[in-house]
C-alpha atoms as a PDB file:
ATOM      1  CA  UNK A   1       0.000   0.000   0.000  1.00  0.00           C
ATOM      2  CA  UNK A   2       3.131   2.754   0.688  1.00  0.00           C
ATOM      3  CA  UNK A   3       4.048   1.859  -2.662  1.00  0.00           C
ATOM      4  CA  UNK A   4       1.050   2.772  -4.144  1.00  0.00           C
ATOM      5  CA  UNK A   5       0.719   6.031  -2.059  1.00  0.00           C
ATOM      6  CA  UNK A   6       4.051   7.260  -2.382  1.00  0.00           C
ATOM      7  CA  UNK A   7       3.462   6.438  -6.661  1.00  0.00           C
ATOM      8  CA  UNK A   8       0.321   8.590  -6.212  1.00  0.00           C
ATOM      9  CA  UNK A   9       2.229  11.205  -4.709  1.00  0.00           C
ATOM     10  CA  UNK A  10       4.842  11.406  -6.444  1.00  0.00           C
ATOM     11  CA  UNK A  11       2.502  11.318  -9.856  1.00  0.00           C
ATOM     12  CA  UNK A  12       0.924  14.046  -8.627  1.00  0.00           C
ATOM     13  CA  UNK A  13       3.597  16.427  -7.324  1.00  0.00           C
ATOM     14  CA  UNK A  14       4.600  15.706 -11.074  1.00  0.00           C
ATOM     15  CA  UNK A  15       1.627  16.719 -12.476  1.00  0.00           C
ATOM     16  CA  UNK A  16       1.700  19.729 -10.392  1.00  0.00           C
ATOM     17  CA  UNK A  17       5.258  20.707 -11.866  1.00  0.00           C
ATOM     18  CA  UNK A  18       4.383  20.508 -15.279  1.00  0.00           C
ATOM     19  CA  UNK A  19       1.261  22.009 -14.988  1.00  0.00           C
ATOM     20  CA  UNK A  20       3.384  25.603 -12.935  1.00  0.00           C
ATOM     21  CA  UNK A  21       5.637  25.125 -15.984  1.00  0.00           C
ATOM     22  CA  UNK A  22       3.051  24.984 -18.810  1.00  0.00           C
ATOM     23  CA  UNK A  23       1.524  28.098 -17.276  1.00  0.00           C
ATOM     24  CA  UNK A  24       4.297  29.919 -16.838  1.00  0.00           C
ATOM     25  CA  UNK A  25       6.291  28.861 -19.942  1.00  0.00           C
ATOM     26  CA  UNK A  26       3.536  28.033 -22.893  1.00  0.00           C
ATOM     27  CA  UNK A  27       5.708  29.266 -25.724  1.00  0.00           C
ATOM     28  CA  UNK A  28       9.015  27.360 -24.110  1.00  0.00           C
ATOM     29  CA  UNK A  29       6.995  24.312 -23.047  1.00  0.00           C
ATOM     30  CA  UNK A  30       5.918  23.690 -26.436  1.00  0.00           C
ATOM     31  CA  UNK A  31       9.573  23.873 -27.936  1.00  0.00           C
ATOM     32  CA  UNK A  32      10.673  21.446 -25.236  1.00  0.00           C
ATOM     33  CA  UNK A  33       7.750  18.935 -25.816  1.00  0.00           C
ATOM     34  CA  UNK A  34       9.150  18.766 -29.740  1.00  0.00           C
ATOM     35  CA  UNK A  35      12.404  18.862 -29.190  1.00  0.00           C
ATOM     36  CA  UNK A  36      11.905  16.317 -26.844  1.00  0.00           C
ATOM     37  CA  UNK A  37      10.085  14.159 -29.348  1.00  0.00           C
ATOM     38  CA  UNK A  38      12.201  14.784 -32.025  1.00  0.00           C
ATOM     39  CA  UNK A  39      15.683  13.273 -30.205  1.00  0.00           C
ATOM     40  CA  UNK A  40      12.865  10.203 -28.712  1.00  0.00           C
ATOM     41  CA  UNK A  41      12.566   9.436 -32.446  1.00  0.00           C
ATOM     42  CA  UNK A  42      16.209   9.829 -33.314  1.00  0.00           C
ATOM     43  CA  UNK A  43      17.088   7.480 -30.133  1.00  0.00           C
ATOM     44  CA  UNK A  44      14.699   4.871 -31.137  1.00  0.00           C
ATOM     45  CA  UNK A  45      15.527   4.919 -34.680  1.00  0.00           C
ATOM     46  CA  UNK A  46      19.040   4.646 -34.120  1.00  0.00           C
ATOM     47  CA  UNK A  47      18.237   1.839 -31.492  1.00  0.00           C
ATOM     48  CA  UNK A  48      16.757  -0.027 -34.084  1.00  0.00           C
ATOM     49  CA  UNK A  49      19.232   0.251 -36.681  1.00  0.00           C
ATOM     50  CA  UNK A  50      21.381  -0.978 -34.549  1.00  0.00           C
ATOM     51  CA  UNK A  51      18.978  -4.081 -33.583  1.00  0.00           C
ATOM     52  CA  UNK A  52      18.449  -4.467 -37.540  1.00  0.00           C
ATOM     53  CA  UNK A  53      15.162  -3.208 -37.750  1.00  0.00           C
ATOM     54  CA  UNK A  54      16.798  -0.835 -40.391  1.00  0.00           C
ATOM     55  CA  UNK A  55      13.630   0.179 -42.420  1.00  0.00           C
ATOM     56  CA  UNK A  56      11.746   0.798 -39.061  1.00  0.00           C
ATOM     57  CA  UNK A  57      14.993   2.577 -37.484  1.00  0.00           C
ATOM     58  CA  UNK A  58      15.573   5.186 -40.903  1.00  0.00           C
ATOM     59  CA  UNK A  59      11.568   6.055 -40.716  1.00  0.00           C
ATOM     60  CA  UNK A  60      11.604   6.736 -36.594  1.00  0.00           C
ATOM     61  CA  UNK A  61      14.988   9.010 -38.020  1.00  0.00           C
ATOM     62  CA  UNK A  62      13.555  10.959 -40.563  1.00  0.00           C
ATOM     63  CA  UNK A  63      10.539  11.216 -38.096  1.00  0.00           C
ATOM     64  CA  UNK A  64      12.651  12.806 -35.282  1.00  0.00           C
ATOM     65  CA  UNK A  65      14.677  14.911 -38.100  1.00  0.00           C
ATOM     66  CA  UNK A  66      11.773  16.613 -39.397  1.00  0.00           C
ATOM     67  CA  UNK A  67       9.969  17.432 -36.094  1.00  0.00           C
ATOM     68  CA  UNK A  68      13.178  18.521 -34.888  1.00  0.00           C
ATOM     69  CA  UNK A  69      13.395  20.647 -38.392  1.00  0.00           C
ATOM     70  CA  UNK A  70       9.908  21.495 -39.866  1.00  0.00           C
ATOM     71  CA  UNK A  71       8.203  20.974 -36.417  1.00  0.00           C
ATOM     72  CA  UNK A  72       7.050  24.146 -36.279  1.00  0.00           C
ATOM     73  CA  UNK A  73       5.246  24.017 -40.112  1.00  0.00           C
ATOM     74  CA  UNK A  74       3.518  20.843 -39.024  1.00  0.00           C
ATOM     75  CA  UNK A  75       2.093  22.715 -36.224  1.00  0.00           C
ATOM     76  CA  UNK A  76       0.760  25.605 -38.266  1.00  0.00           C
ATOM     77  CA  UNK A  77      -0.576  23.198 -40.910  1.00  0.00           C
ATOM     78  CA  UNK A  78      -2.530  21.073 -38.489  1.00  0.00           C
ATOM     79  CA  UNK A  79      -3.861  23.962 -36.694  1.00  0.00           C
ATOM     80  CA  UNK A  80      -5.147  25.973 -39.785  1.00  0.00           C
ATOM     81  CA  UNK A  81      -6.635  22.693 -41.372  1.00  0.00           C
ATOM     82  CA  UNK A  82      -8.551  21.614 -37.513  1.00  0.00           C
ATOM     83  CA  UNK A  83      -9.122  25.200 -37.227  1.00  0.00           C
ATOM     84  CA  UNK A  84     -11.094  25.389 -40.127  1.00  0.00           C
ATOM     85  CA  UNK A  85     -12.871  21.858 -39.830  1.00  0.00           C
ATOM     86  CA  UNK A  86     -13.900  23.151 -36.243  1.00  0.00           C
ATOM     87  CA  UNK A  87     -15.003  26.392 -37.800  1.00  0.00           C
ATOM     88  CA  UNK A  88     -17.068  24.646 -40.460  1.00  0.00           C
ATOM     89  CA  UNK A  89     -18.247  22.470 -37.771  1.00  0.00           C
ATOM     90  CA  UNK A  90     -19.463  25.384 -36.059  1.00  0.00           C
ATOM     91  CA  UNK A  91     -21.275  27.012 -38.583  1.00  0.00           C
ATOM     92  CA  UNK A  92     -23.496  23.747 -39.677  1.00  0.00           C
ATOM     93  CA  UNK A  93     -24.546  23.579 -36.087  1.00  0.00           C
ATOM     94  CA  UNK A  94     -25.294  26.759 -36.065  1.00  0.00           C
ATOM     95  CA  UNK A  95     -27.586  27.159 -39.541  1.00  0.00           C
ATOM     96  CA  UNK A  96     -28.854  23.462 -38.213  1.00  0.00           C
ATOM     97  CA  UNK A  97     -29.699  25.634 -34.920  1.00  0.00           C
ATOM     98  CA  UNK A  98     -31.404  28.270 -36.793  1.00  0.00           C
ATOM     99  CA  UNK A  99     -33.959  25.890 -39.298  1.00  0.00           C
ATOM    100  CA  UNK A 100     -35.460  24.350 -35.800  1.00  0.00           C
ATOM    101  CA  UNK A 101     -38.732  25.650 -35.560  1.00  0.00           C
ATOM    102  CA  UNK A 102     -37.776  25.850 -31.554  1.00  0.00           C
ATOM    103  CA  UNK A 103     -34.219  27.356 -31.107  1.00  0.00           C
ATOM    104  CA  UNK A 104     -32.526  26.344 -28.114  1.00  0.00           C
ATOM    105  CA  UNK A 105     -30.611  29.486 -26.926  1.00  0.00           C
ATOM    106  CA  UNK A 106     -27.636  26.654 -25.837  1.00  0.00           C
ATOM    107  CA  UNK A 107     -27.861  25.384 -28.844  1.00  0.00           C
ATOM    108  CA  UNK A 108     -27.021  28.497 -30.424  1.00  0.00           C
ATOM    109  CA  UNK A 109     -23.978  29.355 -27.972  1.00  0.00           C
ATOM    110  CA  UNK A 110     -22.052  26.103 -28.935  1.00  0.00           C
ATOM    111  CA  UNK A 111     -22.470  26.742 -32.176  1.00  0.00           C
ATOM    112  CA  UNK A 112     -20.903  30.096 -32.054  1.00  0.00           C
ATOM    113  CA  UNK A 113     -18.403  29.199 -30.035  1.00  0.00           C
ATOM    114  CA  UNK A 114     -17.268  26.148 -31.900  1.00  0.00           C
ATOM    115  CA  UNK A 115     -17.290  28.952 -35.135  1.00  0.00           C
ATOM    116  CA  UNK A 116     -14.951  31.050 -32.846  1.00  0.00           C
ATOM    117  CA  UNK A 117     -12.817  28.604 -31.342  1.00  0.00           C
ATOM    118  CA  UNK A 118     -12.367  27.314 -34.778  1.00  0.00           C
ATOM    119  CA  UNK A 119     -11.384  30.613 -36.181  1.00  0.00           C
ATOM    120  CA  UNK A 120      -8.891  31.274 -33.479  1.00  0.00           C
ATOM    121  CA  UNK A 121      -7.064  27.612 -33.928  1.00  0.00           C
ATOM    122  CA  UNK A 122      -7.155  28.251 -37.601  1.00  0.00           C
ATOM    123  CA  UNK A 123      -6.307  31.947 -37.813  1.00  0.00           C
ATOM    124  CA  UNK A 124      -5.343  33.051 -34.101  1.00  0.00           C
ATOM    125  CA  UNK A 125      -2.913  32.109 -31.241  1.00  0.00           C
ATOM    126  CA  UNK A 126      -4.644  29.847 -29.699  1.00  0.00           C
ATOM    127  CA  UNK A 127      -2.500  26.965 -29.398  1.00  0.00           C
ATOM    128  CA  UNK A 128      -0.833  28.926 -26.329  1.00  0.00           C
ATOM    129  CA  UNK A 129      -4.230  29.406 -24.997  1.00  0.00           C
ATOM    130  CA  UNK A 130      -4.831  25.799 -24.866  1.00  0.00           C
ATOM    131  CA  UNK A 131      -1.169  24.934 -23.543  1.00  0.00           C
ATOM    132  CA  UNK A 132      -2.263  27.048 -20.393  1.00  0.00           C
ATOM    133  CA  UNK A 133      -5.657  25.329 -20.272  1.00  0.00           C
ATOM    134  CA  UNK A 134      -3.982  21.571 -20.205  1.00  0.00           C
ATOM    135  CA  UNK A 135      -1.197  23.456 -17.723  1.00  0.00           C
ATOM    136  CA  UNK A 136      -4.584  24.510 -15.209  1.00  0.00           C
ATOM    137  CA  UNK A 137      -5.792  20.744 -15.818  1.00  0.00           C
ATOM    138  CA  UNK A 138      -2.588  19.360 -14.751  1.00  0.00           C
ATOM    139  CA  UNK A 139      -2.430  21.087 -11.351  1.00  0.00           C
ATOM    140  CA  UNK A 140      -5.900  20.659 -10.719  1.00  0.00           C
ATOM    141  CA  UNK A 141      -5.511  17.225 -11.583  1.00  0.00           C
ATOM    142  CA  UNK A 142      -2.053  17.322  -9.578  1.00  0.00           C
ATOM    143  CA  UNK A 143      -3.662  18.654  -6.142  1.00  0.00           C
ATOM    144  CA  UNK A 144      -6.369  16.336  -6.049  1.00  0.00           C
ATOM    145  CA  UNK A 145      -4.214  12.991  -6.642  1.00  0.00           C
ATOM    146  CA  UNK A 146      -1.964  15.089  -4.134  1.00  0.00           C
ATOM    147  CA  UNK A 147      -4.584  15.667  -1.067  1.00  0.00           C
ATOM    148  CA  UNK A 148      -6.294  11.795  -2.248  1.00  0.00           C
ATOM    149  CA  UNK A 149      -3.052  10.348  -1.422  1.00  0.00           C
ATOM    150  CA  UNK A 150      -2.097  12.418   1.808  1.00  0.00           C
ATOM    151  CA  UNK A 151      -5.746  11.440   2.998  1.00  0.00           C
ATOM    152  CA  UNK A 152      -4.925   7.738   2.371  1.00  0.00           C
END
């Protein structure tokens, strides 16, 4: 049972870390998280070269080459192309919304907000935004597993 608490604890005071540093740090955090992904795949494609999985090895390479690279375009592109799927999304909910013969006021205020939310993946900075958000989760999440496992 210690195990398990002192797991729990230590899981949480993590949590709590990374959420501080996501908050404080959401442009830095995010270059961290790729560059951090981008060496991962260079380790493990080099790890299986060497264990003669060379065709698996050279793609985990090229992987960790281009995130480490072009990270930053992928980023863009995904967000502009989610953006505007979320946007579109949005906006059929929306004129879906406005045929009912009975409009639901909520209804119309997830539309819009799925329009604008989309708008400001695709077009705004809203990745940052979001890194804060998952930051806030994180030490939420963090203090609860934290006061759950002092309780225990």
């Amino acid at each position: 049972m210690a195990k398990k608490t002192n797991s729990e604890l230590f899981a949480s005071l993590l949590y709590i870390i990374v959420g501080v540093l996501l908050i404080a740090f959401p442009g830095e955090a995010l270059k961290w998280g790729m560059t951090i992904a981008g060496i991962f795949f260079i380790i493990s494609g080099i790890l299986d070269i060497v264990r003669n999985n060379v065709s698996g090895g050279a793609v985990s390479l090229v992987i960790g080459l281009a995130i480490l690279v072009l990270g930053w375009l992928f980023v863009e592109i995904v967000l502009l192309v989610l953006g505007i799927l979320i946007a579109v999304k949005g906006i059929v909910a929306l004129i879906n919304a406005l045929k009912k013969s009975r409009t639901n006021a909520l209804d119309l205020v997830f539309a819009i907000l799925t329009v604008v939310v989309g708008l400001m993946l695709a077009f705004g900075n809203a990745l940052g935004t979001m890194v804060i958000i998952v930051g806030i989760l994180l030490v939420v999440d963090g203090l609860v597993g934290l006061i759950n496992s002092v309780k225990k």
